[in-house]
N, C-alpha and C. Protein backbone atom coordinates (compact mmCIF):
# COMPACT_ATOMS: atom_id res chain seq x y z
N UNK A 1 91.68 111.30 124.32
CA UNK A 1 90.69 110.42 124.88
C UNK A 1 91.40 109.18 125.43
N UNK A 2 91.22 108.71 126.67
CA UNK A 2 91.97 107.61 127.49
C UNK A 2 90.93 106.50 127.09
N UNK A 3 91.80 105.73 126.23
CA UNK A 3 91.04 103.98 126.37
C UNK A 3 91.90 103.28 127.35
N UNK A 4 91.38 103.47 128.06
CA UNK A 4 92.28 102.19 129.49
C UNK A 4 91.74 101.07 129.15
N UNK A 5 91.16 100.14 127.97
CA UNK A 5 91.23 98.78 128.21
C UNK A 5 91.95 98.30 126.89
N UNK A 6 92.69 99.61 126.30
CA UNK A 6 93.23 98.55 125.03
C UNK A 6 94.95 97.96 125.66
N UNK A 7 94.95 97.98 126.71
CA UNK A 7 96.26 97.46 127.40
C UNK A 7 95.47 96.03 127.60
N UNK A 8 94.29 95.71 128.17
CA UNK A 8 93.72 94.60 128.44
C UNK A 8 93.77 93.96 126.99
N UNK A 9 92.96 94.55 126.00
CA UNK A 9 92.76 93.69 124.24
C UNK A 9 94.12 93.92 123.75
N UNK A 10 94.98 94.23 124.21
CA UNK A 10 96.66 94.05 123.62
C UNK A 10 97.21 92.38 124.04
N UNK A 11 96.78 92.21 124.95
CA UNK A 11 96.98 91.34 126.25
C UNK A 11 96.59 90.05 125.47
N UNK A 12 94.94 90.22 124.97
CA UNK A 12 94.03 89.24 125.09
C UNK A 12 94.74 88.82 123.48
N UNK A 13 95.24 89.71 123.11
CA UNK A 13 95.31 89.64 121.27
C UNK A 13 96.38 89.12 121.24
N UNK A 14 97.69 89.16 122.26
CA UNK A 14 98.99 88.38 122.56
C UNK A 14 98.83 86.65 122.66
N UNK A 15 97.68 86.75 123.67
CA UNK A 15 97.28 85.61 124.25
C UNK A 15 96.90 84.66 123.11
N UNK A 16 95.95 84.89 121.72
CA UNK A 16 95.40 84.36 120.80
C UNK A 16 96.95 84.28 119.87
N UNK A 17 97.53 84.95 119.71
CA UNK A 17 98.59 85.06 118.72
C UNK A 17 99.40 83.77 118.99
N UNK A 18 99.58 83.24 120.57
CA UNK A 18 100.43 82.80 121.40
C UNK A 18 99.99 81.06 121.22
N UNK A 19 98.71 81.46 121.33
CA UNK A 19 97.30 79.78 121.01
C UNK A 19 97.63 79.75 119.33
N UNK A 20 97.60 80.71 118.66
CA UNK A 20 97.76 80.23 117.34
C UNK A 20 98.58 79.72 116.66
N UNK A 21 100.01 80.78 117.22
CA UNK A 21 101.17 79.85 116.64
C UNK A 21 101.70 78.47 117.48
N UNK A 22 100.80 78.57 118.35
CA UNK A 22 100.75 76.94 118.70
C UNK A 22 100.39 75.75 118.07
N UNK A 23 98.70 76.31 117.46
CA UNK A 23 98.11 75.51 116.68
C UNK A 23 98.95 75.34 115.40
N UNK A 24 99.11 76.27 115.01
CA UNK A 24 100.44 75.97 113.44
C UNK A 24 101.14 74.50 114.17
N UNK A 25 102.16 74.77 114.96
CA UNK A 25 103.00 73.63 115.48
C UNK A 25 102.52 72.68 116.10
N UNK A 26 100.93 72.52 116.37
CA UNK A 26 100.57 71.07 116.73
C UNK A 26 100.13 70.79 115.28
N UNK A 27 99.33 70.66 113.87
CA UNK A 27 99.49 70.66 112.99
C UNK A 27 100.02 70.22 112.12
N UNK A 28 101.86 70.57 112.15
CA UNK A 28 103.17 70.46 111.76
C UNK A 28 103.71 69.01 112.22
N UNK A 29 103.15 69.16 113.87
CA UNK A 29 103.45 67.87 114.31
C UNK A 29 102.79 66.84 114.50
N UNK A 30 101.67 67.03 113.66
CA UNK A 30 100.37 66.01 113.33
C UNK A 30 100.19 65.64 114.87
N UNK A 31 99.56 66.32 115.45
CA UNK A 31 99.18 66.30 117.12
C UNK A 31 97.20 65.54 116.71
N UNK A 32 97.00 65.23 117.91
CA UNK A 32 95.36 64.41 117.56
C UNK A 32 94.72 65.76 117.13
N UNK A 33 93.82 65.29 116.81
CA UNK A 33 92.65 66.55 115.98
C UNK A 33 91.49 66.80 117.50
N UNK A 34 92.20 66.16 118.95
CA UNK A 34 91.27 67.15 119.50
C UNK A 34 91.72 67.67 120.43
N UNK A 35 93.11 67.75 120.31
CA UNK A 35 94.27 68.59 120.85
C UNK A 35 94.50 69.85 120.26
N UNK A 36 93.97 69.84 118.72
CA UNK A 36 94.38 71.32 117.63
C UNK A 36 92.71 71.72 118.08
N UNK A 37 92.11 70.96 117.92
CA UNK A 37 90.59 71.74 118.09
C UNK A 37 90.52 72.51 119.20
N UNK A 38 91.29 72.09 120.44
CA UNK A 38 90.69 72.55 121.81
C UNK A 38 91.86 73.89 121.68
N UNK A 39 92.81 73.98 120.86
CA UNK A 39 93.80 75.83 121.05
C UNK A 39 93.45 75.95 119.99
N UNK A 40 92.41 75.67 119.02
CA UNK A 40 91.33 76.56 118.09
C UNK A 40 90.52 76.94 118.91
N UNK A 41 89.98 76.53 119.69
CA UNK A 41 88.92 77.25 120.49
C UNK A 41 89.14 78.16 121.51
N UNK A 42 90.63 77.90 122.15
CA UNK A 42 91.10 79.33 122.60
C UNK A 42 91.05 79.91 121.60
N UNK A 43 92.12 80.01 120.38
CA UNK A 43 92.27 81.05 119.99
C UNK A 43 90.90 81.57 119.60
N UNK A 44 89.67 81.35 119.17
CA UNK A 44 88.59 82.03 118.98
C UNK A 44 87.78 82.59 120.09
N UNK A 45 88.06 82.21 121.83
CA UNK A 45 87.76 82.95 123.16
C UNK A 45 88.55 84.09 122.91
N UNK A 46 89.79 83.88 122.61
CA UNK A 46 90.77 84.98 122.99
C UNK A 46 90.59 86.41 122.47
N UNK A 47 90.22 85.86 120.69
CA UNK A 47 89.95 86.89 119.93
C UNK A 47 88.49 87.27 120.40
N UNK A 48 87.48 86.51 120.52
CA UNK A 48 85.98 87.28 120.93
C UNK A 48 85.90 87.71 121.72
N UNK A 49 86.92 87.21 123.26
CA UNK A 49 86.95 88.69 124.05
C UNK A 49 87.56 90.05 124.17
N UNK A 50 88.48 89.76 123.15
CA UNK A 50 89.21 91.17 122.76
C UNK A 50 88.33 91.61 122.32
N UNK A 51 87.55 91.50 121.20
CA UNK A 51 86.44 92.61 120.59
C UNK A 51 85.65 92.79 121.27
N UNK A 52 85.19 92.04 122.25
CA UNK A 52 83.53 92.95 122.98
C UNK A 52 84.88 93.52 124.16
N UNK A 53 85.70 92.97 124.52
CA UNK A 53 86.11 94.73 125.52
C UNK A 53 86.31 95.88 124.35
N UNK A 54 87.02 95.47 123.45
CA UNK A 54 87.24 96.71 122.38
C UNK A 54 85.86 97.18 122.24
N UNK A 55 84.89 97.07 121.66
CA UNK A 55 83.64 97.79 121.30
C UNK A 55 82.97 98.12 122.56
N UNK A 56 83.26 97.20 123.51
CA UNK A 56 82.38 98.05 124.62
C UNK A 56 83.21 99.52 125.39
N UNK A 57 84.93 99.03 125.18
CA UNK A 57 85.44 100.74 125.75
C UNK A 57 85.06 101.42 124.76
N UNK A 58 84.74 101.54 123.27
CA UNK A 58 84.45 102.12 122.46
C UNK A 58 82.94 103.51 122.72
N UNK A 59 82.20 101.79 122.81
CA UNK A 59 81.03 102.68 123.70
C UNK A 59 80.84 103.35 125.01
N UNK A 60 81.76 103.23 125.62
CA UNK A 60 82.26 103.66 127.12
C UNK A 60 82.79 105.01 126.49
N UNK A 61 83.50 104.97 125.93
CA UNK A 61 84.23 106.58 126.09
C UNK A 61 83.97 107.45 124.82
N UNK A 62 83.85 106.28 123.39
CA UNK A 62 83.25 107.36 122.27
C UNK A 62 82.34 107.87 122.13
N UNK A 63 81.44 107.13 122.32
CA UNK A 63 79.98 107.33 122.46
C UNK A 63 79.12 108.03 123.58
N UNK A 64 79.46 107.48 124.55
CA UNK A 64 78.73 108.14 125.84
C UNK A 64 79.20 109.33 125.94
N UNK A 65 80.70 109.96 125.20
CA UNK A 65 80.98 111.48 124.92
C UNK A 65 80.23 112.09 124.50
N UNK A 66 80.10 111.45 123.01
CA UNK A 66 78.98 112.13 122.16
C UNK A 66 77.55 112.35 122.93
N UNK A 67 77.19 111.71 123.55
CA UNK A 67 75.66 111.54 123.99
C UNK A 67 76.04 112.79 124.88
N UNK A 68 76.86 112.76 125.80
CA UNK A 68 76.94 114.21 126.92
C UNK A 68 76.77 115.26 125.95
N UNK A 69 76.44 115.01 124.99
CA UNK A 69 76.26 117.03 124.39
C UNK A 69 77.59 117.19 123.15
N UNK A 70 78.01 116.26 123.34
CA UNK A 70 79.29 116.85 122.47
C UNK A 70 79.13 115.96 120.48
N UNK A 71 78.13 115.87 120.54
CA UNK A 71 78.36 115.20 118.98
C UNK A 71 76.62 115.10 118.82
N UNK A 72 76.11 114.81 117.68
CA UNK A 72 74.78 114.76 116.56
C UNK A 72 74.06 113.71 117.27
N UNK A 73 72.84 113.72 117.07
CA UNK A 73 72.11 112.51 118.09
C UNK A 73 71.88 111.53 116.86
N UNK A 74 71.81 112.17 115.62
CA UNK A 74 71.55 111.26 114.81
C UNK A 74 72.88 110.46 114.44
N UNK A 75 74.22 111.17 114.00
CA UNK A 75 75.32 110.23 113.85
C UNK A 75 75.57 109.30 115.39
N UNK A 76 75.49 109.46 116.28
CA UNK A 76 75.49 108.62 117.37
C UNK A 76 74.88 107.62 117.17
N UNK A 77 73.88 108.01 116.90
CA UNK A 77 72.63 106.15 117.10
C UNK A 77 73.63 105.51 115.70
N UNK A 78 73.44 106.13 114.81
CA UNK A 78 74.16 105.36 113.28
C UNK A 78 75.89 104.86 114.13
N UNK A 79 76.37 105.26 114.74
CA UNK A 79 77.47 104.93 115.02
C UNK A 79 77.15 103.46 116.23
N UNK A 80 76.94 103.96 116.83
CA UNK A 80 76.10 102.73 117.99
C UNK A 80 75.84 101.50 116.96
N UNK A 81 74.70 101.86 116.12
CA UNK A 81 74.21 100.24 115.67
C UNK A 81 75.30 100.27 114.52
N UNK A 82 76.20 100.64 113.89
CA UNK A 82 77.29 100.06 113.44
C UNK A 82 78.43 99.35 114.04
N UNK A 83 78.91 100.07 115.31
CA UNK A 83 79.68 99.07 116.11
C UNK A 83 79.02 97.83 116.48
N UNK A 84 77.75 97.79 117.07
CA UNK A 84 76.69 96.76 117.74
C UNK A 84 76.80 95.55 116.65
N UNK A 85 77.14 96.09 115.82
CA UNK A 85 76.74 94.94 114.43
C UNK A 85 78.27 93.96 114.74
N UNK A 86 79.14 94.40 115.88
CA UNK A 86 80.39 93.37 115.86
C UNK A 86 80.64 92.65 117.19
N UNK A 87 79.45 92.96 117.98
CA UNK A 87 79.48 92.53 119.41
C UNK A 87 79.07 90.68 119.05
């Protein structure tokens, strides 16, 4: 099964890793508190858009499989509103 967007949430998850160990070192270097706040708030864009592309290719290619005929109508919906619960 091809997920072509976990090259994108690899990306996005680099990007947060990159804001975070920043924030460690503004911190360290007692930087103003609204200099650490504002690459806290990247890093929490960075990570919330990695997960809704992650759950939405999820539903793009796991799910909409299943729905073509190939999997239970009832484990589908249960699978659906379990991912949904992280959007």
């Amino acid at each position: 099964m091809e997920h072509t967007s976990h090259g994108d949430v690899i990306k996005r998850l680099k990007r947060a890793d990159g804001h975070l160990k920043r924030v460690i070192q503004m911190i360290e270097d007692e930087r103003s508190c609204v200099d650490v706040a504002q690459q806290l708030h990247a890093v929490w864009k960075a990570v919330e858009q990695a997960k809704r592309v992650y759950v939405h290719d999820h539903v793009d290619h796991c799910l909409d499989r299943s729905a073509n005929g190939e999997g239970d109508a009832r484990a589908l919906v249960s699978e659906f509103k379990e991912i949904s619960r992280y959007l």
